[in-house]
Protein backbone atom coordinates (compact mmCIF):
# COMPACT_ATOMS: atom_id res chain seq x y z
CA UNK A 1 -27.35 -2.99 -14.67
CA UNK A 2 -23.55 -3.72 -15.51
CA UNK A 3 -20.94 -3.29 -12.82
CA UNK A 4 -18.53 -0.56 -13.75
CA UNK A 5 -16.25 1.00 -12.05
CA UNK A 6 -13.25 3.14 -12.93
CA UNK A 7 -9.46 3.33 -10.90
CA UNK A 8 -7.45 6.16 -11.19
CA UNK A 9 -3.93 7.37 -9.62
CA UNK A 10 -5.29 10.76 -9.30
CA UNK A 11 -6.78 11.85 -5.77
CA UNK A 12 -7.70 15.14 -6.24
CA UNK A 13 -11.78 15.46 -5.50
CA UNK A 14 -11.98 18.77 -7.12
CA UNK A 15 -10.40 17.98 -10.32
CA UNK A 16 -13.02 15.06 -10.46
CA UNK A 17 -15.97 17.21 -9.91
CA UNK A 18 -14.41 19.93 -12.33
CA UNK A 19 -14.17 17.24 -15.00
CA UNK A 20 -17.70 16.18 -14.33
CA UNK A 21 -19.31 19.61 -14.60
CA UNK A 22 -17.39 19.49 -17.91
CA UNK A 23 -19.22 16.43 -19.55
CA UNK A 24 -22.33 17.24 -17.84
CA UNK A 25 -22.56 21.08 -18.46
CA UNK A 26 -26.46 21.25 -18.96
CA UNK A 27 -27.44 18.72 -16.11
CA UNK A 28 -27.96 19.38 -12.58
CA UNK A 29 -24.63 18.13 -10.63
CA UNK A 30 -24.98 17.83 -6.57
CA UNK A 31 -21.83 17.07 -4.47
CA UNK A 32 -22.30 15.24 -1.00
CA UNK A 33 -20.38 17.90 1.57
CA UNK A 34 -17.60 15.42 2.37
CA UNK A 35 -16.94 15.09 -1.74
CA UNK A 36 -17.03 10.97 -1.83
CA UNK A 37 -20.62 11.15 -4.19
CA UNK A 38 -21.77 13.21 -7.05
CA UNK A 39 -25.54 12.78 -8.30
CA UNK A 40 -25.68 13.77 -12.13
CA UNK A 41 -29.61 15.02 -12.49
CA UNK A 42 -31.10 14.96 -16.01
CA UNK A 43 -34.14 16.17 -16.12
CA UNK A 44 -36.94 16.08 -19.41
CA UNK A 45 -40.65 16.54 -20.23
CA UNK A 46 -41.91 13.78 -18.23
CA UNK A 47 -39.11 11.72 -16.81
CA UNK A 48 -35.74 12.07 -14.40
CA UNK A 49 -32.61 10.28 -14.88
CA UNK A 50 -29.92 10.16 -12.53
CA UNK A 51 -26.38 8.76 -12.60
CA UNK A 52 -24.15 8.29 -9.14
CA UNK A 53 -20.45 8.25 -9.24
CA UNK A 54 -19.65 7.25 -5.47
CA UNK A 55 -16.20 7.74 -4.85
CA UNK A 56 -13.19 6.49 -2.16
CA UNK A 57 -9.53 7.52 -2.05
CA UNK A 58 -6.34 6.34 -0.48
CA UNK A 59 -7.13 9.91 1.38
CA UNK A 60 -10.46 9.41 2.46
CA UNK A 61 -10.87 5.72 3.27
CA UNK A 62 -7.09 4.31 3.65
CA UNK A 63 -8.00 1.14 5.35
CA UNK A 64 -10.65 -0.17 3.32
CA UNK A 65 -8.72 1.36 -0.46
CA UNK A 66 -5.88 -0.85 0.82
CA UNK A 67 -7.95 -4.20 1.16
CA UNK A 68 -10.04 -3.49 -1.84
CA UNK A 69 -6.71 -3.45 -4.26
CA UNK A 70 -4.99 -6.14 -2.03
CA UNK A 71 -8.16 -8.20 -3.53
CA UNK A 72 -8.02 -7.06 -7.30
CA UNK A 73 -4.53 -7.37 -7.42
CA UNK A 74 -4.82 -10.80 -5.86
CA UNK A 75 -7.24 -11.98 -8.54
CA UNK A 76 -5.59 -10.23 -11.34
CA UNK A 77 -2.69 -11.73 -10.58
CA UNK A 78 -3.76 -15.64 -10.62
CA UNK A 79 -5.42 -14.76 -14.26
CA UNK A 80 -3.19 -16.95 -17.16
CA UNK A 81 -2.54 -13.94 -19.28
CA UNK A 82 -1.63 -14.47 -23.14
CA UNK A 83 0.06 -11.44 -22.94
CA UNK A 84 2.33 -11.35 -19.94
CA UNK A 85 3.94 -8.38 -20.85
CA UNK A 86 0.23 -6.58 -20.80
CA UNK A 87 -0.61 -8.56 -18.14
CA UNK A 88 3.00 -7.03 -16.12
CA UNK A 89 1.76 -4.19 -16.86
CA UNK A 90 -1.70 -3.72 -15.98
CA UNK A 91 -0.46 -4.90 -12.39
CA UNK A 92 2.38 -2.35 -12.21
CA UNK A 93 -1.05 0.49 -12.91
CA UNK A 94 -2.98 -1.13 -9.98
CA UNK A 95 0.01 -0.83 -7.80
CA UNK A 96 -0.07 3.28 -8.49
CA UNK A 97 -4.23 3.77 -8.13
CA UNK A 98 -5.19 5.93 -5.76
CA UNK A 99 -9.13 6.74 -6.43
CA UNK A 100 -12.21 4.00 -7.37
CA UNK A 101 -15.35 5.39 -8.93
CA UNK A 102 -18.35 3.50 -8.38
CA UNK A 103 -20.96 3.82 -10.90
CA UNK A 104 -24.73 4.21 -10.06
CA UNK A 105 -27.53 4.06 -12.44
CA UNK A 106 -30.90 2.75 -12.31
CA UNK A 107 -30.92 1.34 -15.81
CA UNK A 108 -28.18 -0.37 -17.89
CA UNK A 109 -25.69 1.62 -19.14
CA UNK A 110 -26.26 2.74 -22.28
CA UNK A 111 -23.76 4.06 -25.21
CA UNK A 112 -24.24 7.20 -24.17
CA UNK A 113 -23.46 6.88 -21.14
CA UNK A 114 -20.25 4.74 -21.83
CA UNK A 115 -19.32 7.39 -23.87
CA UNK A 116 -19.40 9.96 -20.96
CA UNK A 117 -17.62 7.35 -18.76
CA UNK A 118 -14.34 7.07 -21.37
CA UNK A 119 -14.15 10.86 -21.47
CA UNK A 120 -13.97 10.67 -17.68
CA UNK A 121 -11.25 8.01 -17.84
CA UNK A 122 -9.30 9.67 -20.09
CA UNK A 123 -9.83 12.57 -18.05
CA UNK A 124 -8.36 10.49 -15.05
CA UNK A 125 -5.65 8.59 -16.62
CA UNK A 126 -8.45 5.55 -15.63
CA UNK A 127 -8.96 2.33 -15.94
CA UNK A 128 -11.82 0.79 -16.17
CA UNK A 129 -13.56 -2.58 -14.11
CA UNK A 130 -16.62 -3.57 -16.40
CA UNK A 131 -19.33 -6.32 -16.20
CA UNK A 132 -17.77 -9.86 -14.70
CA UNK A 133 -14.20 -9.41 -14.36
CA UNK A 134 -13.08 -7.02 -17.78
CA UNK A 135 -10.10 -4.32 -17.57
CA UNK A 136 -10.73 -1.75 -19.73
CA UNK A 137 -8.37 0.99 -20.84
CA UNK A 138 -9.22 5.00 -21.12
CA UNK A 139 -10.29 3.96 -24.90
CA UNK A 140 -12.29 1.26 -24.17
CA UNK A 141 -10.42 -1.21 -25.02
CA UNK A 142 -9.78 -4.67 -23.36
CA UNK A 143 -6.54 -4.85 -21.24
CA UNK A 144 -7.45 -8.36 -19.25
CA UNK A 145 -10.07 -10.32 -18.93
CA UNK A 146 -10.81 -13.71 -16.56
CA UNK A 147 -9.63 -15.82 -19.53
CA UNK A 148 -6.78 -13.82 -19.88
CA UNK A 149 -7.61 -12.17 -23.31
CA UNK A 150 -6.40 -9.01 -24.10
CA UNK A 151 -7.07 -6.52 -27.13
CA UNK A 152 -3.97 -4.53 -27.04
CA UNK A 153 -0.26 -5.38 -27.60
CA UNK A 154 0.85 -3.01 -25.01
CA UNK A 155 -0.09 -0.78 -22.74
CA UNK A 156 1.64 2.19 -21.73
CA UNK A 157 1.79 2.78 -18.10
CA UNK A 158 1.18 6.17 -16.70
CA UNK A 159 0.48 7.43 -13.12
CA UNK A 160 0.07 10.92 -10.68
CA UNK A 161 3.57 12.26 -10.89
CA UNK A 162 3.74 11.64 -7.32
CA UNK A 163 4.26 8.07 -8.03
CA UNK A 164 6.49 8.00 -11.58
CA UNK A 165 9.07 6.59 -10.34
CA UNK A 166 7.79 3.76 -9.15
CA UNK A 167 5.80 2.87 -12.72
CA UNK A 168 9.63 3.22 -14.85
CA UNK A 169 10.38 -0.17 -16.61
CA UNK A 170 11.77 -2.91 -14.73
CA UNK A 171 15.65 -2.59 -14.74
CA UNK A 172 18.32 -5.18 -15.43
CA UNK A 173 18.91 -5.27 -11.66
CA UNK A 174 15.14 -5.58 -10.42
CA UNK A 175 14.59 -8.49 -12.68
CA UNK A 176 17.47 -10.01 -11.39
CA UNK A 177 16.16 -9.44 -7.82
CA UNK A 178 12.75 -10.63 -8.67
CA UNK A 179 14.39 -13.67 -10.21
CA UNK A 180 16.42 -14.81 -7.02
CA UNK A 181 13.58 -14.19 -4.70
CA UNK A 182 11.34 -16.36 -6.83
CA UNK A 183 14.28 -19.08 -6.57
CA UNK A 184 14.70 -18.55 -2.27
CA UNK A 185 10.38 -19.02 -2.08
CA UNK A 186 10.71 -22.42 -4.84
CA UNK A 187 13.53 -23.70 -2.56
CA UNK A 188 11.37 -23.14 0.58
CA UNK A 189 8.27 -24.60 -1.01
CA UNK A 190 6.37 -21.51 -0.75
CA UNK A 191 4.36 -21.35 -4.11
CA UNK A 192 4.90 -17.79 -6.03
CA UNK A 193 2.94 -15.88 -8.31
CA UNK A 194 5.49 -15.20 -11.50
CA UNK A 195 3.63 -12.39 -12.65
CA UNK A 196 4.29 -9.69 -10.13
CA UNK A 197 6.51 -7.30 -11.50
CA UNK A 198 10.01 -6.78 -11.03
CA UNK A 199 10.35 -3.50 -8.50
CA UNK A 200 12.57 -0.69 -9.09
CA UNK A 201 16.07 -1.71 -9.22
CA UNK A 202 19.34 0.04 -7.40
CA UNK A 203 19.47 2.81 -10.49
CA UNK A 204 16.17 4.37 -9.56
CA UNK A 205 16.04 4.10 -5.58
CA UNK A 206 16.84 5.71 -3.12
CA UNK A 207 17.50 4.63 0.35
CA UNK A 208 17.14 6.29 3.68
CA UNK A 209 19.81 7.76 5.81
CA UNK A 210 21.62 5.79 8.58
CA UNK A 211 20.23 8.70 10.78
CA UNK A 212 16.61 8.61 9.32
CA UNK A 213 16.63 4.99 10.05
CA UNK A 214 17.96 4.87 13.70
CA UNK A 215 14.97 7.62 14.43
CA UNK A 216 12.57 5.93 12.96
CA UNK A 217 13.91 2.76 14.87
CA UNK A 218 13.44 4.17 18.40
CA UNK A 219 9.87 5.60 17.76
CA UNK A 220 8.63 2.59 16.84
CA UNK A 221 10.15 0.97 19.64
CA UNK A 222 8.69 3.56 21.95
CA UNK A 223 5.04 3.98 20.36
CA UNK A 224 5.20 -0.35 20.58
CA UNK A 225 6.08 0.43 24.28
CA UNK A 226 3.20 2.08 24.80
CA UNK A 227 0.85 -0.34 23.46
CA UNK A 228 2.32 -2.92 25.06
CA UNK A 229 2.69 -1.79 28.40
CA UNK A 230 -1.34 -1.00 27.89
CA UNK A 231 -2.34 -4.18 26.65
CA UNK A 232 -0.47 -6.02 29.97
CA UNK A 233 -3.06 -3.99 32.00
CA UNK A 234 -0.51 -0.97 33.17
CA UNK A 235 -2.36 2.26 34.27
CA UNK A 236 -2.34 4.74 31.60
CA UNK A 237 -0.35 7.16 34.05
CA UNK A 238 2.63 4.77 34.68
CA UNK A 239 2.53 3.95 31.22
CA UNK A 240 2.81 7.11 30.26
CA UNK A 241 5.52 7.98 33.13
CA UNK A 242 7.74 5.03 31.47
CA UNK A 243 7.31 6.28 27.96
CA UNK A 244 8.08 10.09 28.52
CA UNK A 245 11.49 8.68 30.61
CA UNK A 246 12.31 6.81 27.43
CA UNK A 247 12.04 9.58 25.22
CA UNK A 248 13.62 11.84 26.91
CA UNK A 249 16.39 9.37 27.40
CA UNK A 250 17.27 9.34 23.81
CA UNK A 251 16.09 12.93 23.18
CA UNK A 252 13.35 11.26 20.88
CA UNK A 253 9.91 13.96 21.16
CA UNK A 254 10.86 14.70 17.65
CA UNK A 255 10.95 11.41 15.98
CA UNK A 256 7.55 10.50 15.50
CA UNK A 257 5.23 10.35 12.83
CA UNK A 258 1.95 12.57 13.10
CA UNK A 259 -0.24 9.25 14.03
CA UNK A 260 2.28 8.10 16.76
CA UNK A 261 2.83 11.76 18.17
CA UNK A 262 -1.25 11.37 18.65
CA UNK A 263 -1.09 7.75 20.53
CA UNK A 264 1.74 8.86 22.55
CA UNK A 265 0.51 11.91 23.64
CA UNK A 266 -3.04 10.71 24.40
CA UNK A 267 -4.49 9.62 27.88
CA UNK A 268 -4.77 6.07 27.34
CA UNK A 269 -5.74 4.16 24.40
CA UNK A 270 -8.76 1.83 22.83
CA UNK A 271 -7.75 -1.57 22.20
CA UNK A 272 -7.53 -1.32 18.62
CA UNK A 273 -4.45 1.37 18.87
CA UNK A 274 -3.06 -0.53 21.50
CA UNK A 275 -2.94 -4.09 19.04
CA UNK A 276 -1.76 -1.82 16.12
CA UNK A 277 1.13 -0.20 17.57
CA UNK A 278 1.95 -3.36 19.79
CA UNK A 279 2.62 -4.91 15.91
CA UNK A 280 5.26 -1.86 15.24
CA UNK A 281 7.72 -4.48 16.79
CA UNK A 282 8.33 -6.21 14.06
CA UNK A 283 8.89 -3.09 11.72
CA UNK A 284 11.37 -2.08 14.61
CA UNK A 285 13.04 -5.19 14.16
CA UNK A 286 13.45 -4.66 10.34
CA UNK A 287 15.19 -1.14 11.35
CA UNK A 288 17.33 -3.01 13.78
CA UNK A 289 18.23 -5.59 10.95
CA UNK A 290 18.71 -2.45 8.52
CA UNK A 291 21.17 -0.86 10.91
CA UNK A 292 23.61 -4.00 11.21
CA UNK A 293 22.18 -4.91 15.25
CA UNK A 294 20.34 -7.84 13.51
CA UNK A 295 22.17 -10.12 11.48
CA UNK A 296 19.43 -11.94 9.54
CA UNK A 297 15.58 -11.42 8.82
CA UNK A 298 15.09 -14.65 8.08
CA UNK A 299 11.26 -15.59 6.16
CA UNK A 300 8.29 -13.92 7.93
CA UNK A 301 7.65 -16.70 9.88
CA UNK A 302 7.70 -15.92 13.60
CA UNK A 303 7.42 -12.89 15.84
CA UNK A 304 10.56 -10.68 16.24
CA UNK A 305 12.13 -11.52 19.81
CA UNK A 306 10.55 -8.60 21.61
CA UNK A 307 12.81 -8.60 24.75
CA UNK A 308 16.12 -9.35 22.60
CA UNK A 309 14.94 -6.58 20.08
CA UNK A 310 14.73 -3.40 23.09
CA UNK A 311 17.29 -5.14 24.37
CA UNK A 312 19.50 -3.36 21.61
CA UNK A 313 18.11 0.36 22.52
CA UNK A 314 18.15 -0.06 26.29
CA UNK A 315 22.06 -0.97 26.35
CA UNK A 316 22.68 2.53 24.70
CA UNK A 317 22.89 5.45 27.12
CA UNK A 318 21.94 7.84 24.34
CA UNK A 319 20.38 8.52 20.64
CA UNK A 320 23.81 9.53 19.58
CA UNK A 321 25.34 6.13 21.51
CA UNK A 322 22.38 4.27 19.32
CA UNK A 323 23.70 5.78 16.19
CA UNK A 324 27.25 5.16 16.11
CA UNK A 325 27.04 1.45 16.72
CA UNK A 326 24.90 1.58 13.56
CA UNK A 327 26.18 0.22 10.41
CA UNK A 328 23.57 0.58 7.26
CA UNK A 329 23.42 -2.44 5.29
CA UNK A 330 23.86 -1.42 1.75
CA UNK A 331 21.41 -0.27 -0.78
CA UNK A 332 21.32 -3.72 -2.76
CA UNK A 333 21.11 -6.06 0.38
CA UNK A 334 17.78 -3.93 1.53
CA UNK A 335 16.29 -3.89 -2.10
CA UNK A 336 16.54 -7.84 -1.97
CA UNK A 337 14.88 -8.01 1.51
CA UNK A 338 12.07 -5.75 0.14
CA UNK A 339 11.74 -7.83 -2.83
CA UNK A 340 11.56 -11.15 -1.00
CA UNK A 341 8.94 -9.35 1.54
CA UNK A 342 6.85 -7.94 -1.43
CA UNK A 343 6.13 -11.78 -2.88
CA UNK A 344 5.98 -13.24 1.02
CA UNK A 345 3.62 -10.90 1.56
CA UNK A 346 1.63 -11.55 -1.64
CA UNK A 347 1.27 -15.16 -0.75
CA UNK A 348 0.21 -14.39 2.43
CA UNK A 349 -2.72 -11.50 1.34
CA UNK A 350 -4.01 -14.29 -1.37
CA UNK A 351 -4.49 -16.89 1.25
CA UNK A 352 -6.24 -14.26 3.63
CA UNK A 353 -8.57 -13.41 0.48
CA UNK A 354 -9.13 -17.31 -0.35
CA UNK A 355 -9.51 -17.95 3.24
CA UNK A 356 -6.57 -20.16 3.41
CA UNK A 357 -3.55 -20.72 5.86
CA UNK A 358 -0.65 -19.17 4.63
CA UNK A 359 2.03 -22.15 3.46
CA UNK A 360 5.14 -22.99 4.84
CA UNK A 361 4.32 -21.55 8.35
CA UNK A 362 4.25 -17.45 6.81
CA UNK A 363 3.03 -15.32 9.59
CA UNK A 364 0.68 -12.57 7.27
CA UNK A 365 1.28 -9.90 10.32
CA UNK A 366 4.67 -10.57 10.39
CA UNK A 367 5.16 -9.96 6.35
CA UNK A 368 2.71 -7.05 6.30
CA UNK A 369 4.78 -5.01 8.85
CA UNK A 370 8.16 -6.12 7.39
CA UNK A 371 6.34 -5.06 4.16
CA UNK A 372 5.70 -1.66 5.28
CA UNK A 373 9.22 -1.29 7.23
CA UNK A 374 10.86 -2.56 3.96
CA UNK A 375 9.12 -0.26 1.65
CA UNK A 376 9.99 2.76 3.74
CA UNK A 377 13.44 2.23 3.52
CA UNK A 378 13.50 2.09 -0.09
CA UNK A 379 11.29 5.39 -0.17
CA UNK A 380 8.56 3.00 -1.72
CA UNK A 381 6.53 6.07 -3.73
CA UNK A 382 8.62 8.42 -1.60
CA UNK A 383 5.75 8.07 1.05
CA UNK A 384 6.23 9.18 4.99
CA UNK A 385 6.26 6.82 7.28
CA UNK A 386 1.81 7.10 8.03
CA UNK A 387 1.72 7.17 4.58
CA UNK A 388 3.34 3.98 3.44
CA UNK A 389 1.50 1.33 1.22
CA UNK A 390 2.04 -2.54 0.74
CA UNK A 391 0.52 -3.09 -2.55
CA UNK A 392 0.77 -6.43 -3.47
């Protein structure tokens, strides 16, 4: 049987299953209760035949959608297209997918069947992965291939309109951005992969409000709290005594994302939770480096000086005190950090993948969380702050 699988931007479970019923109007269709796998049944005189579209989402599984396209974009990426321009392209489309679509059959796929599966991917605004390492488009024709071949001349990238303005050409400014960052990582040694795109420049972003940042700043200082103070063996109940002083300190209950509301207000924690929002350090540091308390970020090398870092919050008496000795650095100084940290952090995903050490000393924790901090200040795909994807 050959491999296939298709990649949408789309998320919506119903509108697959809609489509589905469409192509398959005469067959019996059965939908697994949680929606992630649709059985097609065809039945005839004397014989069954069944095809199985399993299906994952940025919704349903966030963790392991984010590692899958961390790999394909790593592997795209070290392909030697012949088209760079397609080649651009078809990595600016996996940075926007949202759904995969793994195909199930028990024979090979026939033309009939690849027929049904291009209606579906035009149907999806799709992509498709097919046999040993082929791109396909919603016609069926070749975008990339391991040898770099491509059938088209260009590909038009399109995306959920939740994400459209990150998939606009490349601007004067973001190629210049992408340009200098390429020249900081060659002067550092740090080998770069040229084709990642160019990210929106300063004409189509937006960046967050001195205010938005300064919040977002002390509850990631506060939900790190927690975990630490956990992890060093405190009792859940002075733990939680120390944290609910702090917030009410700097009037903070109302800062939090919906995932840190939940670890905050929880009895306790399991390790895992404890390790993940021990890490929010570093983003906090990026916040403090945002609002003018940190002069430099410096490559995503070593951890963020954790005691220096709360140092910052605990010599303000209030929120208010916090935000007026804030100074936001300007829209093009925080696009270039976020470009810099979208390439460190590439380097540092294709070693994990390759099971290498990252060069030059890169600390892939340390870039992943700047990543993340980075992209939310630039409204990345104008995601909240659980939300927020490093596509690399």
């Amino acid at each position: 049987m050959r491999n296939c699988a298709l990649y949408s931007s789309q998320f919506d479970l119903d509108q697959l299953f809609e489509l589905i019923q469409s192509i398959y109007p005469q067959d019996k269709i059965i939908r697994k209760e949680d929606k992630t796998h649709i059985q097609v049944i065809r039945k005839k005189w004397l014989s069954k035949k069944t095809k199985g579209f399993n299906i994952m989402t940025t919704q349903t599984h966030p963790e392991e959608f984010a590692s899958m396209m961390n790999g394909m974009m790593g592997f795209m990426s070290q392909i030697e297209g012949r088209n760079p321009a397609v080649q651009e392209k078809v990595l600016i489309k996996c940075s926007t997918l949202n759904m995969v679509i793994g195909i199930e059959t028990d024979e090979d796929i026939s033309e009939e069947f690849f027929q049904e599966l291009l209606k579906l991917a035009q149907g999806l605004d799709a992509v498709i992965f097919w046999g040993g390492g082929s791109l396909l488009d919603a016609q069926g024709q070749l975008l990339l291939n391991v040898n770099g071949e491509s059938e088209v001349e260009d590909y038009q990238v399109t995306a959920h309109t939740s994400l459209l303005d990150d998939v606009r050409p490349p601007s004067e400014s973001g190629t210049r951005r992408k340009e200098n960052s390429e020249s900081i990582m060659a002067a550092q040694g740090i080998p770069f992969n040229v084709h990642l795109p160019a990210r929106a420049g300063d004409e189509h972003t937006t960046i967050r409000s001195v205010e938005e940042v300064a919040q977002r700043a002390v509850a990631l200082c506060l939900a790190a709290l927690k975990g630490e103070c956990l992890g060093a063996g405190e009792s859940p109940e002075d733990t939680a005594a120390l944290v609910q002083e702090v917030i009410d300190k700097y009037d903070a209950a109302s800062f939090f994302s919906p995932a840190e509301k939940r670890f905050i207000e929880q009895y306790g924690a399991q390790q895992q939770e404890v390790i993940t929002f021990s890490w929010g350090y570093e983003a906090y540091h990026v916040m403090l480096w945002a609002l003018g308390y940190v002069d430099e970020l410096g490559a995503p090398v070593e951890l963020c000086n954790v005691g220096q870092a709360v140092g910052y919050l605990q010599q303000k008496d209030s929120f208010e005190d916090f935000l007026a000795g804030a100074s936001l650095r300007s829209k093009s100084e925080i696009l270039d950090a976020a470009d810099l940290i979208y390439r460190y952090n590439w380097v540092c995903v294709n070693s994990r993948i390759n099971e290498q050490t990252p060069p030059a000393g890169l600390n892939g924790g340390v870039a992943y969380e700047r990543h993340r901090a980075l992209n939310w200040l630039i409204c990345y795909m104008d995601q909240e702050w659980d939300d927020v994807r490093t596509d690399t």
